[in-house]
Structures are given as structure tokens and as C-alpha cells.
N, C-alpha and C. Protein backbone atom coordinates (compact mmCIF):
# COMPACT_ATOMS: atom_id res chain seq x y z
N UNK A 1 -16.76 -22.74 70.37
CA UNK A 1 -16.51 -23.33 69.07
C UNK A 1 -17.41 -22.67 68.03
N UNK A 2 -18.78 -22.37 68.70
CA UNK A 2 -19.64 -21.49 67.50
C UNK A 2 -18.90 -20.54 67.13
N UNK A 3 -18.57 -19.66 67.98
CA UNK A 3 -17.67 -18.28 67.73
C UNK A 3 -16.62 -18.45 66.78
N UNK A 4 -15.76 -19.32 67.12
CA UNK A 4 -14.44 -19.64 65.97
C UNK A 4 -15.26 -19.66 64.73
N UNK A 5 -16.21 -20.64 64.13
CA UNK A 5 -16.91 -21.03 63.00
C UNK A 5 -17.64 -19.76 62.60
N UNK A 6 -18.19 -19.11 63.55
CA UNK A 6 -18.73 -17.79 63.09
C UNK A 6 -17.60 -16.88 62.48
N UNK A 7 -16.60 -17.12 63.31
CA UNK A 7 -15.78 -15.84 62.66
C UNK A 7 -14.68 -16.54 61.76
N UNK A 8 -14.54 -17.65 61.15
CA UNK A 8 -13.91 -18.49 60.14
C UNK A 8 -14.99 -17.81 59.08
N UNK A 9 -16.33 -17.75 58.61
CA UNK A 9 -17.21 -17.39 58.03
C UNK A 9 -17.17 -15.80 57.24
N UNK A 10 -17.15 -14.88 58.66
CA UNK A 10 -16.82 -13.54 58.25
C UNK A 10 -15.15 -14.00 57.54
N UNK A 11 -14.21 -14.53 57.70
CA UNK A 11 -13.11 -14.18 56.97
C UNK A 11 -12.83 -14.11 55.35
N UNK A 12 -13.04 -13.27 54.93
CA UNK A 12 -12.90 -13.44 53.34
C UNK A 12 -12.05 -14.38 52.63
N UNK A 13 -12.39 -15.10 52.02
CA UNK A 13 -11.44 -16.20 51.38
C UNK A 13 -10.77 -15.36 50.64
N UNK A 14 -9.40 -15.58 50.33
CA UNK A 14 -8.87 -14.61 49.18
C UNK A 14 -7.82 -16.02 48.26
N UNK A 15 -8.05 -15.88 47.22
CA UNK A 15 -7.76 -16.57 46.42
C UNK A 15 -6.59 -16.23 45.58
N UNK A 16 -5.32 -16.70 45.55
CA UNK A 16 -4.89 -15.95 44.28
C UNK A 16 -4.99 -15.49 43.21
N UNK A 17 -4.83 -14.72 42.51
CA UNK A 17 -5.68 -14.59 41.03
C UNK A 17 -4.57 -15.14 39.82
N UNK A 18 -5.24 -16.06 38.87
CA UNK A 18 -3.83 -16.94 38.55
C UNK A 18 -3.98 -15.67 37.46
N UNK A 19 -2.78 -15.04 36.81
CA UNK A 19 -2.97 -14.48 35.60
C UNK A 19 -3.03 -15.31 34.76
N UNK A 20 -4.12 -15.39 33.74
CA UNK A 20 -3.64 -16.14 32.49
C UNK A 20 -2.91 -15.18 31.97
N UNK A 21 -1.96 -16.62 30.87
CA UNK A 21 -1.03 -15.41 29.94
C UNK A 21 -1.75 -15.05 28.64
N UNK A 22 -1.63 -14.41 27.86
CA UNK A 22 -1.76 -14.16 26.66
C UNK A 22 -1.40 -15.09 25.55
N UNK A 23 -2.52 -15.43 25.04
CA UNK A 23 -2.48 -16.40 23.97
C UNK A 23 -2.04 -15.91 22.82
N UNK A 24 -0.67 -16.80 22.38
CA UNK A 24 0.55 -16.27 20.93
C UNK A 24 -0.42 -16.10 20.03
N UNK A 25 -0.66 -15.43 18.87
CA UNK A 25 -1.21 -15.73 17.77
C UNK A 25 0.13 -16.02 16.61
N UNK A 26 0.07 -16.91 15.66
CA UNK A 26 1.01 -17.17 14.75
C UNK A 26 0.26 -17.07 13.70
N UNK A 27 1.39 -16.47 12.60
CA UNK A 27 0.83 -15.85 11.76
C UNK A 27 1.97 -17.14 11.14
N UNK A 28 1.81 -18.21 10.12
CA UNK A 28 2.06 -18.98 9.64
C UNK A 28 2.83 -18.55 8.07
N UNK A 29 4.12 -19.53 7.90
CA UNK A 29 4.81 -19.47 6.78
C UNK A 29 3.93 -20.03 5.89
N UNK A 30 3.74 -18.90 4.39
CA UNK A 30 2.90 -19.12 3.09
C UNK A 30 1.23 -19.09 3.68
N UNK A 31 1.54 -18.30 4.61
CA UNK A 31 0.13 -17.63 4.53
C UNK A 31 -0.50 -16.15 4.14
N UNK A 32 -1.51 -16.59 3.26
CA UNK A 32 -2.12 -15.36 2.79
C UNK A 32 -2.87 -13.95 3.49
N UNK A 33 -2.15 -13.02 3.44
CA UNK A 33 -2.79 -11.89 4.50
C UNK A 33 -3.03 -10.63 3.35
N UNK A 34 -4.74 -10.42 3.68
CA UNK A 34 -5.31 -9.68 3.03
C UNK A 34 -5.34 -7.38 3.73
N UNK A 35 -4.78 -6.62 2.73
CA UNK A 35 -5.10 -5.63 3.77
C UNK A 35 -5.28 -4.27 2.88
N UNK A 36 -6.10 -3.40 3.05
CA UNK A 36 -6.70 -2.23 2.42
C UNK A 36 -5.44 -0.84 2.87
N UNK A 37 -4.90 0.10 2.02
CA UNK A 37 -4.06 0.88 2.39
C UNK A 37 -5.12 1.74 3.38
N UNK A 38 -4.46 2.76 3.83
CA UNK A 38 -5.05 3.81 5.14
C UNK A 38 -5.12 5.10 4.15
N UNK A 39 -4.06 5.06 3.53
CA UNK A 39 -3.86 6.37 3.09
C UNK A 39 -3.06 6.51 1.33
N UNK A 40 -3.06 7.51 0.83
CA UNK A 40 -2.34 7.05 -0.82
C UNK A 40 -0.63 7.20 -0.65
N UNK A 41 -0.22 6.96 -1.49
CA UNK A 41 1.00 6.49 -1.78
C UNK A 41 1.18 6.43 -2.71
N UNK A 42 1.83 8.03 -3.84
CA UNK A 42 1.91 8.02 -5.30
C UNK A 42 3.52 7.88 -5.44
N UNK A 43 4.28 7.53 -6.80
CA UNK A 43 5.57 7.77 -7.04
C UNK A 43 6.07 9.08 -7.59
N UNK A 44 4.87 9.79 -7.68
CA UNK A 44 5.16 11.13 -7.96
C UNK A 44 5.78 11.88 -6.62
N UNK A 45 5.23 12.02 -5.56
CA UNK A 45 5.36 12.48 -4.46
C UNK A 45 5.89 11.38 -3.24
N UNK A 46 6.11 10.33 -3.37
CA UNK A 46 6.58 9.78 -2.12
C UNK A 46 8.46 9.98 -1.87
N UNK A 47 8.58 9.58 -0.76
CA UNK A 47 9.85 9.49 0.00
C UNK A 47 10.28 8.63 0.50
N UNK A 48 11.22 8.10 0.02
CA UNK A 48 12.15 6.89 0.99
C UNK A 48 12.36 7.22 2.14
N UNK A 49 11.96 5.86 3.20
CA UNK A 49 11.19 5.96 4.38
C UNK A 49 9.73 6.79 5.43
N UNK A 50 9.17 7.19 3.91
CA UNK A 50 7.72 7.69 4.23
C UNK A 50 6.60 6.57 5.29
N UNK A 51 6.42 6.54 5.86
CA UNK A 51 5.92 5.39 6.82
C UNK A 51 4.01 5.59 6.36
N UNK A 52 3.65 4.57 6.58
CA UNK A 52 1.94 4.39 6.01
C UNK A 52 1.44 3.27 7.02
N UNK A 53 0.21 2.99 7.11
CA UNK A 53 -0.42 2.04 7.57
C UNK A 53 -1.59 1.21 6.95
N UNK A 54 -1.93 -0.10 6.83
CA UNK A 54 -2.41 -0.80 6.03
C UNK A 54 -3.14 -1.50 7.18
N UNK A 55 -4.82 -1.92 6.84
CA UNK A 55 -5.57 -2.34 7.65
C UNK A 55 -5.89 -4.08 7.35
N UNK A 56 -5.82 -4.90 7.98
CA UNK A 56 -6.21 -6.05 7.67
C UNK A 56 -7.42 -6.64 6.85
N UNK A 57 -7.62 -7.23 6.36
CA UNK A 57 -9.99 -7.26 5.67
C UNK A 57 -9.38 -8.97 5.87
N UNK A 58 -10.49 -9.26 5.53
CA UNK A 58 -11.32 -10.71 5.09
C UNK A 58 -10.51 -10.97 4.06
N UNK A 59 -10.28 -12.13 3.59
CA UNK A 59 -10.40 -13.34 4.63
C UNK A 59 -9.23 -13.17 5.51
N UNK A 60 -9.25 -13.57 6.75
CA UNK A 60 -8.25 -13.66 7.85
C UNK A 60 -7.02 -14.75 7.75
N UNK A 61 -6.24 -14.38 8.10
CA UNK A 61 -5.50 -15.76 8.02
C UNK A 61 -5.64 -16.44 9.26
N UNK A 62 -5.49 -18.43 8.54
CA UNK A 62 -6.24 -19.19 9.52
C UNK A 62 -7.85 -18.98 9.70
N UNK A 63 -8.45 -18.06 9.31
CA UNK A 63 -9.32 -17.89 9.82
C UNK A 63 -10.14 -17.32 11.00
N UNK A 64 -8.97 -16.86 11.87
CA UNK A 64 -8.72 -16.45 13.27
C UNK A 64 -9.36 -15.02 12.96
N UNK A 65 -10.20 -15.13 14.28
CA UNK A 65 -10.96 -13.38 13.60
C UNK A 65 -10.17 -12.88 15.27
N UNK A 66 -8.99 -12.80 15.23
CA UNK A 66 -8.37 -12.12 16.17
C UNK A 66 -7.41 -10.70 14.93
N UNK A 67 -7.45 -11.32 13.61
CA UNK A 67 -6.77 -10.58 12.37
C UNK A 67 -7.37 -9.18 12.35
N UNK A 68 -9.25 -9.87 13.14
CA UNK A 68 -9.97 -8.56 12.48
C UNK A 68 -9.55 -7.11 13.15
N UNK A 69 -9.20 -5.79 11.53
CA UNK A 69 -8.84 -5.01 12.12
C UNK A 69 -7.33 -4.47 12.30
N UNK A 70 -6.81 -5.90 12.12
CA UNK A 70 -5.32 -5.91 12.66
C UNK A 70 -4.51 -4.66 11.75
N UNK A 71 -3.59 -3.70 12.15
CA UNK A 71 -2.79 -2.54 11.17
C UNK A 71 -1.49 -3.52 10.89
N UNK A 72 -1.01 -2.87 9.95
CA UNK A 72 0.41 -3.46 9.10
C UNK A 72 1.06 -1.99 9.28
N UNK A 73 1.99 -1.61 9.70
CA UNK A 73 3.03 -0.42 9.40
C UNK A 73 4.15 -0.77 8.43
N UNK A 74 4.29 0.00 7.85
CA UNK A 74 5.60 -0.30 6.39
C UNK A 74 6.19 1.47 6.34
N UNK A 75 6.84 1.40 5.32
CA UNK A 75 7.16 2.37 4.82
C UNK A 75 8.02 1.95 3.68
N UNK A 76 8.04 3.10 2.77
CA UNK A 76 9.04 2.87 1.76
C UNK A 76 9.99 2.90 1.29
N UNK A 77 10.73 1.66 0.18
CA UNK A 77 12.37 1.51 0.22
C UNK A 77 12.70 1.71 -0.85
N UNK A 78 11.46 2.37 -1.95
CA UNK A 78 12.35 2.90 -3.64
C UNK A 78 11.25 3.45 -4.14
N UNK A 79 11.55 4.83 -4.43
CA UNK A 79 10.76 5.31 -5.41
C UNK A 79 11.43 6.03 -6.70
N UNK A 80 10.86 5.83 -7.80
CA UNK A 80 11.37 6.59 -8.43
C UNK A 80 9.92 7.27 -9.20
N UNK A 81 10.41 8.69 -9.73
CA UNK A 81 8.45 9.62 -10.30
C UNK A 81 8.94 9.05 -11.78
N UNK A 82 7.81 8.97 -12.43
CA UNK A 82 7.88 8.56 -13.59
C UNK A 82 8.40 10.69 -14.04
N UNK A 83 8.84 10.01 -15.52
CA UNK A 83 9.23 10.95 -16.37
C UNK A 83 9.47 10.98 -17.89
N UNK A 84 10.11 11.90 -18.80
CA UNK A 84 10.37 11.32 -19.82
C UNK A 84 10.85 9.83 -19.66
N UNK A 85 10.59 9.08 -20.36
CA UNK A 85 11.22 7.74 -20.93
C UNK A 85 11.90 7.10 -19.47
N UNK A 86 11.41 7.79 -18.20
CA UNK A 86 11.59 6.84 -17.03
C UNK A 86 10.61 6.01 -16.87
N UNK A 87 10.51 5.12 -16.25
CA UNK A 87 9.24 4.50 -15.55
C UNK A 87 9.22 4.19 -14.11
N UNK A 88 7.90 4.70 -13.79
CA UNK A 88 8.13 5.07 -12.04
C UNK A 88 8.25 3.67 -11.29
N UNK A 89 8.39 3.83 -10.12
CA UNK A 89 8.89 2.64 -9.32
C UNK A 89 8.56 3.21 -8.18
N UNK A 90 7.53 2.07 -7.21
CA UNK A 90 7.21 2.24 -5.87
C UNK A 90 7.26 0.94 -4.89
N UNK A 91 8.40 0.81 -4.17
CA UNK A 91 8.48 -0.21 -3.72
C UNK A 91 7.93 -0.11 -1.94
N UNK A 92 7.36 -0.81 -1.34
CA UNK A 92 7.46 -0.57 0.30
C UNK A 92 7.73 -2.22 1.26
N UNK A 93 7.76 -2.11 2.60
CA UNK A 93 8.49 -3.06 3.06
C UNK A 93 7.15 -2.84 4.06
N UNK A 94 6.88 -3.99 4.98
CA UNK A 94 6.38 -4.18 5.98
C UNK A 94 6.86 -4.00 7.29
N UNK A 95 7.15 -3.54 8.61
CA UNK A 95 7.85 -3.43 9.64
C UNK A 95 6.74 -4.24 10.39
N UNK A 96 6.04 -4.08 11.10
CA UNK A 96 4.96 -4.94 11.77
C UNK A 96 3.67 -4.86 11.79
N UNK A 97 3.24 -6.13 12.25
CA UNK A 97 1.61 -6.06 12.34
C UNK A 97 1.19 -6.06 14.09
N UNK A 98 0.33 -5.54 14.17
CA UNK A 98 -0.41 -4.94 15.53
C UNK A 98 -1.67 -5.74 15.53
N UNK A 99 -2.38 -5.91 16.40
CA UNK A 99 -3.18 -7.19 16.32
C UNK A 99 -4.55 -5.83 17.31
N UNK A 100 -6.01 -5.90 17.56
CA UNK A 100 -6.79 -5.02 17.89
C UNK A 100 -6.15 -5.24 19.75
N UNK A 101 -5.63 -6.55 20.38
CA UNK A 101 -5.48 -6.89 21.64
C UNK A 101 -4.18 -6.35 22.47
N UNK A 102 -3.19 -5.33 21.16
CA UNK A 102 -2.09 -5.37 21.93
C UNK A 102 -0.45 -6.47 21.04
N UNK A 103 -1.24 -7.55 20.71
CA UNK A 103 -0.24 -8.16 20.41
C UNK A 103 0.30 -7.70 19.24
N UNK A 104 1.69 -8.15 19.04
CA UNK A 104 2.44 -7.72 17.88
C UNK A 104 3.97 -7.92 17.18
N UNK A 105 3.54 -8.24 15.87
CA UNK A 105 5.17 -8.70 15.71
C UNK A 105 5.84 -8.35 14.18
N UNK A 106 6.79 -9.24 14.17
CA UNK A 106 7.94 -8.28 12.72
C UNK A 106 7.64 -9.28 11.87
N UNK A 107 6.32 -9.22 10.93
CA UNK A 107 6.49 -10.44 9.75
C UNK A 107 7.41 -10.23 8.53
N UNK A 108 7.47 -10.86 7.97
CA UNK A 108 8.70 -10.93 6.67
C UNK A 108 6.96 -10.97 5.40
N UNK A 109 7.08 -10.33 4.85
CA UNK A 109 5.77 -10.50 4.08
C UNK A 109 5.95 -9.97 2.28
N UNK A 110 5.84 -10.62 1.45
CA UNK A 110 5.81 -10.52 0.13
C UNK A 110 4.58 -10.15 -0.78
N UNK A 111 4.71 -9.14 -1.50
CA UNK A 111 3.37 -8.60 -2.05
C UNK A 111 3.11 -9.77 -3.13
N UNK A 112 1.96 -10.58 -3.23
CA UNK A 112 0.88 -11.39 -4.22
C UNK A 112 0.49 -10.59 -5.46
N UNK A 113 0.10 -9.79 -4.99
CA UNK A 113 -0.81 -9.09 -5.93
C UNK A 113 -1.10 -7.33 -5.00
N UNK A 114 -1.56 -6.51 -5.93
CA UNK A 114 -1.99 -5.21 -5.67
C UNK A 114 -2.62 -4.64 -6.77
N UNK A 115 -3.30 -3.40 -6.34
CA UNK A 115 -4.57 -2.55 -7.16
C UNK A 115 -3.39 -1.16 -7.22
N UNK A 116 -2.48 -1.13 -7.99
CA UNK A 116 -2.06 -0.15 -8.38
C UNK A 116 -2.80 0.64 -9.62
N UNK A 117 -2.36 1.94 -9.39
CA UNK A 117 -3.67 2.49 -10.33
C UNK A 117 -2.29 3.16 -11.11
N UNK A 118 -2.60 3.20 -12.34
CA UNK A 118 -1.48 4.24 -13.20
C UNK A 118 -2.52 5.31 -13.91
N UNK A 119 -1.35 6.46 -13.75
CA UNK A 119 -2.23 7.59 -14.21
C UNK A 119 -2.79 8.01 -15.84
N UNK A 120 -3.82 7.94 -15.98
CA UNK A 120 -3.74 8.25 -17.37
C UNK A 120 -3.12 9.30 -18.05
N UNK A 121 -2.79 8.82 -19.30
CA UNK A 121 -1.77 9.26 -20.26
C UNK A 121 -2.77 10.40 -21.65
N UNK A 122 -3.96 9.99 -21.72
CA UNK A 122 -4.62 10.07 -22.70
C UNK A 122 -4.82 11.31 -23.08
N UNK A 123 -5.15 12.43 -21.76
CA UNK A 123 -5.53 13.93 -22.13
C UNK A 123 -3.92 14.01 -22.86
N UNK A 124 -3.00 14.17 -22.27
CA UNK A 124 -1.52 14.43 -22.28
C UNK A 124 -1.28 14.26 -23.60
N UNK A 125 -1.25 12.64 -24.32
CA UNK A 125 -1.48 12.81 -25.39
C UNK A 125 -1.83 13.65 -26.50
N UNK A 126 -2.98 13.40 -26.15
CA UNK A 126 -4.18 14.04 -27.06
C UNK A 126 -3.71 15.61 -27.30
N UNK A 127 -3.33 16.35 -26.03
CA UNK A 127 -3.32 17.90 -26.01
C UNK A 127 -1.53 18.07 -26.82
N UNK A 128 -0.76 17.16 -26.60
CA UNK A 128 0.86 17.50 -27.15
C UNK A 128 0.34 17.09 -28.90
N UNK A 129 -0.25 16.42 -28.96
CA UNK A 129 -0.69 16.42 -30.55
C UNK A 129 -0.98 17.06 -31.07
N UNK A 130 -2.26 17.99 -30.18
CA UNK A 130 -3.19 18.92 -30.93
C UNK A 130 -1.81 20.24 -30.74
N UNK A 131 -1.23 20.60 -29.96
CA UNK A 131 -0.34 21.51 -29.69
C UNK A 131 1.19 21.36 -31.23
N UNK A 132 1.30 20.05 -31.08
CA UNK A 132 2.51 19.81 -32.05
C UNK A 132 1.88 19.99 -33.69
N UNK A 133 0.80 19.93 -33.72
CA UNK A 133 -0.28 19.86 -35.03
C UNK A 133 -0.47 21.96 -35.10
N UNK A 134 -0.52 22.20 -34.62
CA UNK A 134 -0.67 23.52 -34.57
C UNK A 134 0.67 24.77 -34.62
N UNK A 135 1.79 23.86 -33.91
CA UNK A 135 2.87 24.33 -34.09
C UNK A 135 3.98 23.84 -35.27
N UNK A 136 3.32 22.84 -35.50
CA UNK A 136 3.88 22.10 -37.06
C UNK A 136 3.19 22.43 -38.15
N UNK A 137 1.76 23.15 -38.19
CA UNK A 137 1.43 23.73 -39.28
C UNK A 137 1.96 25.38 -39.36
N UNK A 138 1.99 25.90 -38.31
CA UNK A 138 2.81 27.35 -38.39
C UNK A 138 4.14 27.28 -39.12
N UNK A 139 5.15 26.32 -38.04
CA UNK A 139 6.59 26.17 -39.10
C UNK A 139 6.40 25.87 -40.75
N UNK A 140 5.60 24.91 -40.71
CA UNK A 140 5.81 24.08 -41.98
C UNK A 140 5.25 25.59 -43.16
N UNK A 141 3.55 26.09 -42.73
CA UNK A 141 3.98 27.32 -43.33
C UNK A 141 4.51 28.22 -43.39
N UNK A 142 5.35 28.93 -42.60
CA UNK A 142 6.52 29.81 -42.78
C UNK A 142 7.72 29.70 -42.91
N UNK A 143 8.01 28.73 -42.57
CA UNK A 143 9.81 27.84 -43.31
C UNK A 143 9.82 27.48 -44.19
N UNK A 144 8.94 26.51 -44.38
CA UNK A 144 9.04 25.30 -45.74
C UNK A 144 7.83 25.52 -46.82
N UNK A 145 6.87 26.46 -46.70
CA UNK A 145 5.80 26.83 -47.59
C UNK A 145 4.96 25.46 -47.87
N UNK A 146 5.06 24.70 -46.90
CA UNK A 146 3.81 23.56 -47.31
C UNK A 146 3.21 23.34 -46.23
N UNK A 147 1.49 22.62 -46.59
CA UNK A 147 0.57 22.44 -45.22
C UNK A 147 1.02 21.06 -44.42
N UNK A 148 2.24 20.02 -45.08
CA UNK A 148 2.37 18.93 -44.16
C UNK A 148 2.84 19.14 -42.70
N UNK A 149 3.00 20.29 -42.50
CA UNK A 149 3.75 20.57 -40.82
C UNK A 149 2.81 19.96 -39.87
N UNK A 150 1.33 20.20 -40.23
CA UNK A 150 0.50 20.29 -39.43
C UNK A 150 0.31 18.67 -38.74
N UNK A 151 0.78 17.66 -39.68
CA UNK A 151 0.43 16.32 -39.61
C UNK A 151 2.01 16.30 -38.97
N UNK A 152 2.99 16.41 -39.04
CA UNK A 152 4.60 16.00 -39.00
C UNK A 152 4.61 16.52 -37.22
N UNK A 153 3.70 17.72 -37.39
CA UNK A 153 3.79 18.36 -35.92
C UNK A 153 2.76 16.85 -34.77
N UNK A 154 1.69 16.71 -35.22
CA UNK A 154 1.01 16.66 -34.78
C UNK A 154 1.26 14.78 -34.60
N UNK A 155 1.93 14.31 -35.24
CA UNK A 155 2.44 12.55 -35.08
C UNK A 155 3.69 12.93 -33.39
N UNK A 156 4.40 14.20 -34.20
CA UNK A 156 5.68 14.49 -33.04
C UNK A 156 5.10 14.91 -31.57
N UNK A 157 4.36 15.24 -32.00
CA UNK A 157 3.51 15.47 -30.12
C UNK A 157 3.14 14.56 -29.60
N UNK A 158 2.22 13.62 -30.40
CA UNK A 158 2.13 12.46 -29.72
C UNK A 158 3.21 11.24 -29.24
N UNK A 159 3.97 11.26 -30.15
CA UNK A 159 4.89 10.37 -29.77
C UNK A 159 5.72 10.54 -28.40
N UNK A 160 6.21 12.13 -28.29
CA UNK A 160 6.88 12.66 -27.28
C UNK A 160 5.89 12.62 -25.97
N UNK A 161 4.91 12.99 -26.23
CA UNK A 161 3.52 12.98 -24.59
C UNK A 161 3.32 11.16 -24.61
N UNK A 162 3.48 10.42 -25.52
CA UNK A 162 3.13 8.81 -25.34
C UNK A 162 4.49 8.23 -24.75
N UNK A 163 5.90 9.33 -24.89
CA UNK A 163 7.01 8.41 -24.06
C UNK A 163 7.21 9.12 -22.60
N UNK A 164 6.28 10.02 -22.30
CA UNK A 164 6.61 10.63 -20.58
C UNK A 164 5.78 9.82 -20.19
N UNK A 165 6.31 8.61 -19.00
CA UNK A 165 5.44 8.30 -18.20
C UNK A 165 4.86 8.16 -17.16
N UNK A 166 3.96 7.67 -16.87
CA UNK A 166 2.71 8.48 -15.36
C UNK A 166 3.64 7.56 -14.53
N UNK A 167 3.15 8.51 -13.55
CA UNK A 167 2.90 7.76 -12.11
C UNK A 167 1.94 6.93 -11.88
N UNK A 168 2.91 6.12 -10.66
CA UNK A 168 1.69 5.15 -10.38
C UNK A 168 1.29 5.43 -8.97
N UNK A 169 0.17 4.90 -8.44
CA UNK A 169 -0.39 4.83 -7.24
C UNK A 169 -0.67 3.95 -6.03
N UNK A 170 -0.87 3.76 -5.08
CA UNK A 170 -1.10 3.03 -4.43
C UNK A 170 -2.00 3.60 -3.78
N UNK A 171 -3.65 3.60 -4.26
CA UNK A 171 -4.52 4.78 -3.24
C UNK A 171 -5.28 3.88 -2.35
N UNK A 172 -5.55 5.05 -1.04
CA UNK A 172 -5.98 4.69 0.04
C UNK A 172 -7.42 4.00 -0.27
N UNK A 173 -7.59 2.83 0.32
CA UNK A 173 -8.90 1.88 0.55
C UNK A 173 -8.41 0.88 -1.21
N UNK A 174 -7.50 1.01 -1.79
CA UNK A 174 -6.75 -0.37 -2.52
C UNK A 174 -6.42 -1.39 -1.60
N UNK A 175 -6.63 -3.01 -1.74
CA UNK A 175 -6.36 -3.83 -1.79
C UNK A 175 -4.97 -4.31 -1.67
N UNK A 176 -3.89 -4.81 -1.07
CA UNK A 176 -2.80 -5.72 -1.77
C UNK A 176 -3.06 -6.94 -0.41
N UNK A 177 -2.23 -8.19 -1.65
CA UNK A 177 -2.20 -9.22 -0.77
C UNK A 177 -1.19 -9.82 -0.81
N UNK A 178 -0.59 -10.29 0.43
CA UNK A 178 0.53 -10.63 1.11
C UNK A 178 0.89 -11.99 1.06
N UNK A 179 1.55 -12.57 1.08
CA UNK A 179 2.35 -13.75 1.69
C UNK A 179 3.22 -14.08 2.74
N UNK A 180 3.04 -14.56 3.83
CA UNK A 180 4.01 -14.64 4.62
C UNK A 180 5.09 -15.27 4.41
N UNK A 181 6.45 -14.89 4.64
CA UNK A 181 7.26 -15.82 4.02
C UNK A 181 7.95 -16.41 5.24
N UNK A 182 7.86 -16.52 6.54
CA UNK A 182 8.28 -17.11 7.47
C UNK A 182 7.15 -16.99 8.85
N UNK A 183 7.15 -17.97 9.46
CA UNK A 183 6.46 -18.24 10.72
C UNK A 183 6.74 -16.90 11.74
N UNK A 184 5.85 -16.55 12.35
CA UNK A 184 6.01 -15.19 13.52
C UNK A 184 4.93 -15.29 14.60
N UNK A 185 5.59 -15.27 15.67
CA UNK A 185 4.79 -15.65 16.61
C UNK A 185 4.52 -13.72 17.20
N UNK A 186 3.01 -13.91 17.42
CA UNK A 186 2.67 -12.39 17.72
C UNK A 186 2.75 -11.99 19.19
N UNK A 187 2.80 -11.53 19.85
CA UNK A 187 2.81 -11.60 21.23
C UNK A 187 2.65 -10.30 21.83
């Protein structure tokens, strides 16, 4: 009987190993999700369906620091480059968020707010003035024999460089913030 008990002893217990499963994270309807771009994104140069990635920051939603870190993939669904008397347009869509653990899912998400940057206009200005002022005092003296060209030139430059307009931006390490507009379970 010692022997049996001795060698009941040597037998390794083996236990099943229960897997736990993976705990859902939900990313909740009308919740606020904060996230920094990866990379820029101008309307001068982008492309419908250009794909980008956007990093999660503080504050988390819920509070859950499982967010921290988390990427957003999107890409974009309208651009137009600014131009004469156009005005540019940069729209993008969200496809999913990736969580640091693996998990991941398809949120529906609405831009709050963003740090779009528009390009300044001002040199542009300034130089079609000084250019239209210089080429409106040449005409005005050799066509019309008077010095007003220089002012007639120089209102017409500006006006024409004040109606081309910039591009806008979306540069890398900007800000936008999100809204969720429906419940998504991450998995």
C-alpha cells in the first residue's frame, strides 16, 4: 500500500487548462474618442481611398486604459485641391479600430471637432499685388499715358491672389475628435 501512495505521488497531476476567453471591450454609442493623425493629409495632394492611420491619446473612452495606444485606420472619401474660386474639401471615413491586445472592430464614428490647418494666403497676396502694381504701372504708362495703372494693377492682383484658395491640411500629430455613433463590441 506504501508503494501505490508512493507512486500516486510521483504521478503528475495534470489539470486542464481552462482558457479564459477574451474580454469584449465596447466602445459605447455617443462616446467621445480622442486620436492624433500618424501622418499628413493635404487636399492638395490626397487621393480617394488613400488609407492613413490615427493613434488614440487621452482621455480614453470610458476611461478604460485598454484605448491606450489603440490605431484607427480610415482612408479617404472626397477630396477636392483648392483653386481659383474653388474651395478645397477633405473628407475621410473610419474603417476600424485595433486595440494594443489584438482586439478589433468596425466603429461608425463622426468627426466633433479637428485641427485643420489652412494654408496661408498672405505671401500670395502680397506678391500678385506687388506684381499687378508693377505691371499696371507699365500698361497704364504706355497705353494710357497716366501713373494710375500702378494702383488699378496693384488692387487687381490682389483681388485675383485673395480669390485662389489654399489648401487645407490635416497634419501628422493634429488632434480630431470623434463620436461614436453606434455601440461596437471589439473582439
Amino acid at each position: 500500500m506504501c508503494a501505490a501512495v508512493a507512486a500516486m505521488l510521483l504521478v503528475p497531476t495534470v489539470t486542464p487548462a481552462v482558457a479564459s476567453a477574451p474580454r469584449v471591450v465596447t466602445l459605447a454609442s455617443g462616446t467621445m474618442l480622442d486620436a492624433k493623425m500618424n501622418q499628413t493629409i493635404d487636399s492638395g495632394s490626397a487621393q480617394i481611398g488613400q488609407r492613413f492611420t490615427m493613434t488614440v491619446v487621452p482621455p480614453y473612452p470610458q476611461s478604460n486604459p485598454q484605448f491606450t495606444s489603440a490605431t484607427l485606420t480610415g482612408h479617404v472619401t472626397n477630396v477636392v485641391p483648392a483653386g481659383q474660386g474653388t474651395n478645397p474639401e477633405l473628407a475621410f471615413a473610419i474603417d476600424k479600430i485595433a486595440l494594443t491586445n489584438g482586439a478589433s472592430g468596425h466603429p461608425s464614428l463622426m468627426v466633433q471637432s479637428q485641427e485643420t490647418q489652412r494654408h496661408d494666403n498672405t505671401t500670395n497676396v502680397a506678391a500678385s499685388a506687388l506684381a499687378g502694381m508693377l505691371v499696371g504701372n507699365w500698361v497704364g504708362k504706355a497705353v494710357f499715358q497716366t501713373n494710375a495703372g500702378g494702383a488699378v494693377g496693384a488692387v487687381a492682383g490682389a483681388l485675383f491672389a485673395s480669390n485662389k484658395k489654399q489648401n487645407v491640411s490635416l497634419v501628422q500629430g493634429s488632434q480630431v475628435v470623434f463620436e461614436s455613433q453606434q455601440t461596437v463590441a471589439l473582439r
